[in-house]
C-alpha atoms as a PDB file:
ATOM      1  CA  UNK A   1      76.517  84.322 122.768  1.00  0.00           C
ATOM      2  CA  UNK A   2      76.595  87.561 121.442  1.00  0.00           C
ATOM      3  CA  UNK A   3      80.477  89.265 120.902  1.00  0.00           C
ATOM      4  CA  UNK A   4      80.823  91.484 123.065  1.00  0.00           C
ATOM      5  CA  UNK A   5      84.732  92.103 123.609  1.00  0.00           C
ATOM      6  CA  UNK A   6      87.600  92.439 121.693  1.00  0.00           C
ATOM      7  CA  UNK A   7      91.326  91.814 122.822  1.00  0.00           C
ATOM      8  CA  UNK A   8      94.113  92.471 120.679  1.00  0.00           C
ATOM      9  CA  UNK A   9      96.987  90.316 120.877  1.00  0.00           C
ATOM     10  CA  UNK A  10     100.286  91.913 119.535  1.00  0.00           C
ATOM     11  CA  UNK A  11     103.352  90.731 118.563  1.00  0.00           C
ATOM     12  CA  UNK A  12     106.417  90.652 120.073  1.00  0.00           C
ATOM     13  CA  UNK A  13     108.235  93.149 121.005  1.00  0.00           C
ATOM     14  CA  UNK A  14     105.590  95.858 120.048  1.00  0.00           C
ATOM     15  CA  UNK A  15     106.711  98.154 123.363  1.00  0.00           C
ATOM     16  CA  UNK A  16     104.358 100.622 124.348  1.00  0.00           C
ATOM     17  CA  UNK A  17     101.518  98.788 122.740  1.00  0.00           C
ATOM     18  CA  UNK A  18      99.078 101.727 122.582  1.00  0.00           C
ATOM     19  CA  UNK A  19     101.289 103.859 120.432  1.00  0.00           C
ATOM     20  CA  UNK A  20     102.275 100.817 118.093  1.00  0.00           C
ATOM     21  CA  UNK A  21     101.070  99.904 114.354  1.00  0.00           C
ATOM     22  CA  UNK A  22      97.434  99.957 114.200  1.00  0.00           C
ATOM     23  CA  UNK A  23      96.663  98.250 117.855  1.00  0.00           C
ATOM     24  CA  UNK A  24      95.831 101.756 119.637  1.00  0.00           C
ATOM     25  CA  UNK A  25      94.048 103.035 116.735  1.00  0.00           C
ATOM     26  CA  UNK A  26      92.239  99.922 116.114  1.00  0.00           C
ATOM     27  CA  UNK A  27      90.975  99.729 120.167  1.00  0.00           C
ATOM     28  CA  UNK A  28      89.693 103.370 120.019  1.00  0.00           C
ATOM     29  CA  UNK A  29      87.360 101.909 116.881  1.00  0.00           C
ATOM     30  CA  UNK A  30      86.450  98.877 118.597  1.00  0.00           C
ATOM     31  CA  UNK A  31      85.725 101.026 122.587  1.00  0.00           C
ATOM     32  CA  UNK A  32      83.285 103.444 119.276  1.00  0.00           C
ATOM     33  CA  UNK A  33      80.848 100.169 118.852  1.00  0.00           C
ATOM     34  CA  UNK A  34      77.824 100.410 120.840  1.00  0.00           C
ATOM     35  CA  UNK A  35      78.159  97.257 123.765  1.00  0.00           C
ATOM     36  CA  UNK A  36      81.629  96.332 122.781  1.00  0.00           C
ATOM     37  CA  UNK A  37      84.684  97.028 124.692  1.00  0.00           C
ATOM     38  CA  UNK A  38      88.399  96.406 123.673  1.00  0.00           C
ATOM     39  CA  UNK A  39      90.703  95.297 125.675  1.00  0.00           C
ATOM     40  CA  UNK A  40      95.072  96.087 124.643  1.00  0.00           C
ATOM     41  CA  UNK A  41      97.467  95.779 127.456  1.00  0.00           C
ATOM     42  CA  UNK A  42     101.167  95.618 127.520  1.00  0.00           C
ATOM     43  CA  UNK A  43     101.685  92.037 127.578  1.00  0.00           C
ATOM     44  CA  UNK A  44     103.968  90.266 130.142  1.00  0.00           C
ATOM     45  CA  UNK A  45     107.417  88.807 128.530  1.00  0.00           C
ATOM     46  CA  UNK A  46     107.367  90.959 125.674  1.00  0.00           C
ATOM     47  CA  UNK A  47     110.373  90.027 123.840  1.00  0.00           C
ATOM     48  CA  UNK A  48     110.115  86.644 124.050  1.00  0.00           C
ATOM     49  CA  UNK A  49     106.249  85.993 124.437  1.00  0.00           C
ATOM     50  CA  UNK A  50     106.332  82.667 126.324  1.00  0.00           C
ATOM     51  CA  UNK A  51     103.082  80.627 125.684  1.00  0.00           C
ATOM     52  CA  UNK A  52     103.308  79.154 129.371  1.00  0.00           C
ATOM     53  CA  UNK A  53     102.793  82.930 130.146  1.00  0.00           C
ATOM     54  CA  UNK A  54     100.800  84.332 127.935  1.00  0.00           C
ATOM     55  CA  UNK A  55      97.796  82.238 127.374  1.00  0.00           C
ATOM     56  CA  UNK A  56      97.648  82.340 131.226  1.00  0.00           C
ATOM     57  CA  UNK A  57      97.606  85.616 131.307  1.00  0.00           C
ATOM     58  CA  UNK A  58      94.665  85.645 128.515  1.00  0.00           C
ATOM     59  CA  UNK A  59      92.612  83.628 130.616  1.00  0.00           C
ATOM     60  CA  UNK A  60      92.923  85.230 133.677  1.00  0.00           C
ATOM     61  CA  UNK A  61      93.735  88.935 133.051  1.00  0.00           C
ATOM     62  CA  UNK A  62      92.193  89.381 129.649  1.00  0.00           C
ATOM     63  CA  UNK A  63      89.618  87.075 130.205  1.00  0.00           C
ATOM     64  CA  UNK A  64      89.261  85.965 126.859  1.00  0.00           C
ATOM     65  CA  UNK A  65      85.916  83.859 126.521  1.00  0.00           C
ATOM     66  CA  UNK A  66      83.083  83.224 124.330  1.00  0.00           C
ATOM     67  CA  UNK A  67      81.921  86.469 124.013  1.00  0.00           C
ATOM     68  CA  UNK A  68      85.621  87.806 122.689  1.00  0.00           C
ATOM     69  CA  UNK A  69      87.078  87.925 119.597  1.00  0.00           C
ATOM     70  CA  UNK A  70      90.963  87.789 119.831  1.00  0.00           C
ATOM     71  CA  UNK A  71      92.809  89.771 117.354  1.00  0.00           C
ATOM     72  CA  UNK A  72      96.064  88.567 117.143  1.00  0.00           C
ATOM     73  CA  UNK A  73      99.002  90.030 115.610  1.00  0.00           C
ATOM     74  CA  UNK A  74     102.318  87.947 114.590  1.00  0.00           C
ATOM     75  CA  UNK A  75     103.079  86.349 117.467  1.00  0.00           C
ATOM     76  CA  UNK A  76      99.691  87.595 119.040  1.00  0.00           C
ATOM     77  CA  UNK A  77      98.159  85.368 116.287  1.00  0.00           C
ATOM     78  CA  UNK A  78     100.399  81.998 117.261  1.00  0.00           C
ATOM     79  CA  UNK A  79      98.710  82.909 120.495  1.00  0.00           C
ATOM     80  CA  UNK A  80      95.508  83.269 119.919  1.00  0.00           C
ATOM     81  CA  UNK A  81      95.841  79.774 117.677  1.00  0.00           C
ATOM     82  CA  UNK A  82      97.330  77.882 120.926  1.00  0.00           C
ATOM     83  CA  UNK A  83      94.605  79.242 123.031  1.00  0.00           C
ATOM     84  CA  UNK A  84      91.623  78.578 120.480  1.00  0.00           C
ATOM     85  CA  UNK A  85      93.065  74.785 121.246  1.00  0.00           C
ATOM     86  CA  UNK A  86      92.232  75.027 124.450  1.00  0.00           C
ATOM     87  CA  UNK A  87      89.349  77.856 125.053  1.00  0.00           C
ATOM     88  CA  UNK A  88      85.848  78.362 123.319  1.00  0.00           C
ATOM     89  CA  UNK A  89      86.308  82.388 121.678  1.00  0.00           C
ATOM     90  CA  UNK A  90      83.634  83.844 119.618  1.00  0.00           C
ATOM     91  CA  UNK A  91      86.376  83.899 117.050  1.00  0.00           C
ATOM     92  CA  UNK A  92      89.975  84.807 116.408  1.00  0.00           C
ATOM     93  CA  UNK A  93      91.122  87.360 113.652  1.00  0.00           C
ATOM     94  CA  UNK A  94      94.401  86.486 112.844  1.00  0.00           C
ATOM     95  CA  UNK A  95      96.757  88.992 111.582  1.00  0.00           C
ATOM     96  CA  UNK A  96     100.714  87.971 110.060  1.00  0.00           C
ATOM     97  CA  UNK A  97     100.142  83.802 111.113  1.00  0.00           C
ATOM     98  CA  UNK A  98     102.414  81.712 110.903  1.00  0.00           C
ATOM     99  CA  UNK A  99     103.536  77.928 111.837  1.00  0.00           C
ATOM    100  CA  UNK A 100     106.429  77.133 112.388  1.00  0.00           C
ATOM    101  CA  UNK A 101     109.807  78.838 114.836  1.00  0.00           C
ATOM    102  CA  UNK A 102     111.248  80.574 111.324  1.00  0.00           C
ATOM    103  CA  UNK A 103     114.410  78.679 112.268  1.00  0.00           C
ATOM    104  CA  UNK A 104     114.428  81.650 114.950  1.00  0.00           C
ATOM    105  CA  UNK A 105     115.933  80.910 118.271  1.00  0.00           C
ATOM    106  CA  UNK A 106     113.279  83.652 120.100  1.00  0.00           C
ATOM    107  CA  UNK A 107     110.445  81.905 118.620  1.00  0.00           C
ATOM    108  CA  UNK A 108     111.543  78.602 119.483  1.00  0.00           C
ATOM    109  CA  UNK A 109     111.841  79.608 122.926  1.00  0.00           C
ATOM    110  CA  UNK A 110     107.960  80.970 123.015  1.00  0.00           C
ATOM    111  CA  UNK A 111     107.045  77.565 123.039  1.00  0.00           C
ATOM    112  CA  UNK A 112     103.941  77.894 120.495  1.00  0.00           C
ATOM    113  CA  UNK A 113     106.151  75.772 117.765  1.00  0.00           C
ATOM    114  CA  UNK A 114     106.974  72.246 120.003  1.00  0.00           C
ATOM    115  CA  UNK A 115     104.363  70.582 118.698  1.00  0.00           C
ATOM    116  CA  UNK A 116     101.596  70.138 115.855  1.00  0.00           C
ATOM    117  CA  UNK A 117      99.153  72.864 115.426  1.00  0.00           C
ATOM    118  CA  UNK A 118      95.306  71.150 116.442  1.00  0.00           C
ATOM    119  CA  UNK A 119      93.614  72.701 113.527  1.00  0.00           C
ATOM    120  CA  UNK A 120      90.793  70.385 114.550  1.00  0.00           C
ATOM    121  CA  UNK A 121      90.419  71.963 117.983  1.00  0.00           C
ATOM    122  CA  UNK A 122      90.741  75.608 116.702  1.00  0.00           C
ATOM    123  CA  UNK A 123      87.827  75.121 114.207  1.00  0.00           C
ATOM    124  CA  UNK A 124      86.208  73.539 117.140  1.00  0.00           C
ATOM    125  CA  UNK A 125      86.192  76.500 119.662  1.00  0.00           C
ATOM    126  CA  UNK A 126      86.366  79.396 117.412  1.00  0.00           C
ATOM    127  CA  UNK A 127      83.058  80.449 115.933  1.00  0.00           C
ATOM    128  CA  UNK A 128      84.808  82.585 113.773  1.00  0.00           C
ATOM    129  CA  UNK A 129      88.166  82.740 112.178  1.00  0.00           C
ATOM    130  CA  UNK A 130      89.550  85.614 109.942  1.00  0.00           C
ATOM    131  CA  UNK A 131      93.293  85.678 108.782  1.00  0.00           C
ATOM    132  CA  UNK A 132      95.029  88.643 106.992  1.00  0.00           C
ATOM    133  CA  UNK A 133      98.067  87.699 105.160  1.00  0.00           C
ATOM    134  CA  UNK A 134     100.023  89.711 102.547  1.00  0.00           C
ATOM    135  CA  UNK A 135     102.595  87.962  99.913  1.00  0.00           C
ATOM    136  CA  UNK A 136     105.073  91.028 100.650  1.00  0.00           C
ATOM    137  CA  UNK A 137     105.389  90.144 104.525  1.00  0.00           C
ATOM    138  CA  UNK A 138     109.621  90.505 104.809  1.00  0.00           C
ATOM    139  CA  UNK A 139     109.063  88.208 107.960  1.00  0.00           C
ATOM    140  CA  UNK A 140     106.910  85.519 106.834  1.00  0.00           C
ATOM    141  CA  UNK A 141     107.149  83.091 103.883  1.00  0.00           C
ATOM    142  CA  UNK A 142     103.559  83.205 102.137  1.00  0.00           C
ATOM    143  CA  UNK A 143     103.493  79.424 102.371  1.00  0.00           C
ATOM    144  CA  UNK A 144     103.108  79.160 106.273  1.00  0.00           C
ATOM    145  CA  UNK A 145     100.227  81.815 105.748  1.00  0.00           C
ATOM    146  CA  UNK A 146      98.837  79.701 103.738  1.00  0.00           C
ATOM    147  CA  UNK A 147      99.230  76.556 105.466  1.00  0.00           C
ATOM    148  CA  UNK A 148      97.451  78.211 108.478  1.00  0.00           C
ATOM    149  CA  UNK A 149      94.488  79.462 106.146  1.00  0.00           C
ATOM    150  CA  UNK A 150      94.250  75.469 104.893  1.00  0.00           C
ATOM    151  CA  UNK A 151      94.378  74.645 108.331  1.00  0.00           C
ATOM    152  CA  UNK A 152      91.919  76.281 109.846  1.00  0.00           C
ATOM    153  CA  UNK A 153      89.560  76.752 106.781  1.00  0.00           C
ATOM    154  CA  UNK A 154      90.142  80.486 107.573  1.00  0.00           C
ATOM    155  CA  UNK A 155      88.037  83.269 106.040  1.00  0.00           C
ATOM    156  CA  UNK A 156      91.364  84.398 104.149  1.00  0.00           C
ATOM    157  CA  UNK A 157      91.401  88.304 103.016  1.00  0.00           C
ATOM    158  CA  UNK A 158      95.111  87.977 101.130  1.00  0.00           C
ATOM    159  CA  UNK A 159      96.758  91.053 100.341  1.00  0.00           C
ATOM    160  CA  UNK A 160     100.157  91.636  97.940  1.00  0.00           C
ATOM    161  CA  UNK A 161     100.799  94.802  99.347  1.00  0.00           C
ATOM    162  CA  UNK A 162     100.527  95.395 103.160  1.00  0.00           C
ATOM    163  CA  UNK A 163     103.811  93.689 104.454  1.00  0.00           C
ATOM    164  CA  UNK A 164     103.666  92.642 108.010  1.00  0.00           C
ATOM    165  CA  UNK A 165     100.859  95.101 108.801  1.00  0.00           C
ATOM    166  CA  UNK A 166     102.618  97.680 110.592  1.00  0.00           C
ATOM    167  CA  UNK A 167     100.469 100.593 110.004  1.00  0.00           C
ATOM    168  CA  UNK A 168      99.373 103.040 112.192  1.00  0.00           C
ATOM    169  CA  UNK A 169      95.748 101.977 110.619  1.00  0.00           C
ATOM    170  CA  UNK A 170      94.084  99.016 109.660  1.00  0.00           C
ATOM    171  CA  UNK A 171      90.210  99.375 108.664  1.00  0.00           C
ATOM    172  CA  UNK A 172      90.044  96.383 106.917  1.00  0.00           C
ATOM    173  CA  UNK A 173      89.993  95.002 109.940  1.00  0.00           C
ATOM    174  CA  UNK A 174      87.127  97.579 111.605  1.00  0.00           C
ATOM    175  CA  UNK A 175      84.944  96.542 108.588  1.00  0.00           C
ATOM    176  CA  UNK A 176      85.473  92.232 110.047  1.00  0.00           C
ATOM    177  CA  UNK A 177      84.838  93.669 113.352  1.00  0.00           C
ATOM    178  CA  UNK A 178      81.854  95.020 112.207  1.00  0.00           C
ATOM    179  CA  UNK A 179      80.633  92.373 110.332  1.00  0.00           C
ATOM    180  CA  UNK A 180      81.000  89.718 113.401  1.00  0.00           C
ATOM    181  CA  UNK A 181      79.322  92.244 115.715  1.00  0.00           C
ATOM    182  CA  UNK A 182      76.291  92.587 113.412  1.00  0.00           C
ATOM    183  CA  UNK A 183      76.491  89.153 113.144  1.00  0.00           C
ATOM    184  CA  UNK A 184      76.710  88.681 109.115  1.00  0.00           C
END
């Protein structure tokens, strides 16, 4: 199946998600593509980003299949992991992941943390998978970047320099975007 759709997945907390970091900038690229469309909504439970009600809410409202590539951001990535378990994607770009809660009561509560990541199943339903990680991220400890990168035999593009990628534009990842939907 040919990709067709993106859907960005943000992290939590983002707000209005259109006018945050790089995921309004990034869907005006994507809706640019010839036959692709991007999809960025305001996600339900914001703060807390319950996977009971987000991957639902993938599925059915998003409609995330094998013809989408989920970009997911922070928590938006943990998503997009938990659902890859579950759901064949085209692939998954995953931007600030991480494994574990962060000893953080709010991300213990999301649920995506209660049990072992199935790198297995991931690598199994995602044709693709593309991580962004950057040694300077003030949130995340380089070593559960890493581990998911291991884990999922990810297509790692490491920076040393880009934090918790939080800028208002991000065309390193236009150029992966590109490169999936041209299919090289």
């Amino acid at each position: 199946m040919p990709l067709t759709k993106a859907v960005i997945v943000p992290g939590n907390g983002a707000g209005d998600v259109e006018r945050c970091n790089w995921y309004g900038w990034a869907k005006k690229q994507i809706n640019k593509i010839p036959e692709m469309t991007c999809l960025l909504e305001n996600m339900p439970d914001p703060v807390t980003a319950r996977e009971s009600i987000w991957l639902p809410y993938m599925e059915d409202e998003l409609q995330c299949d094998v013809e989408t590539v989920i970009i997911g951001h922070s928590s938006g990535a943990a998503a997009a992991m938990r659902y890859a378990e579950t759901h064949k994607v085209f692939g998954i770009i995953l931007v600030g992941a991480y494994t574990s809660d962060l000893e953080d009561e709010n991300e213990r509560e999301s649920g995506y943390f209660n049990r072992p990541w199935e790198w297995e199943k991931i690598k199994g339903n995602a044709g693709h998978i593309v991580q962004f990680g950057s040694t300077d991220d003030p949130f995340l400890p380089w070593d559960e970047q890493e581990a998911v990168a291991k884990g999922l035999k990810a297509d790692l593009r490491k920076y040393t320099d880009k934090g918790h990628f939080q800028n208002t534009q991000f065309p390193e990842l236009m150029n992966v975007v590109h490169k999936l939907r041209a299919g090289t």
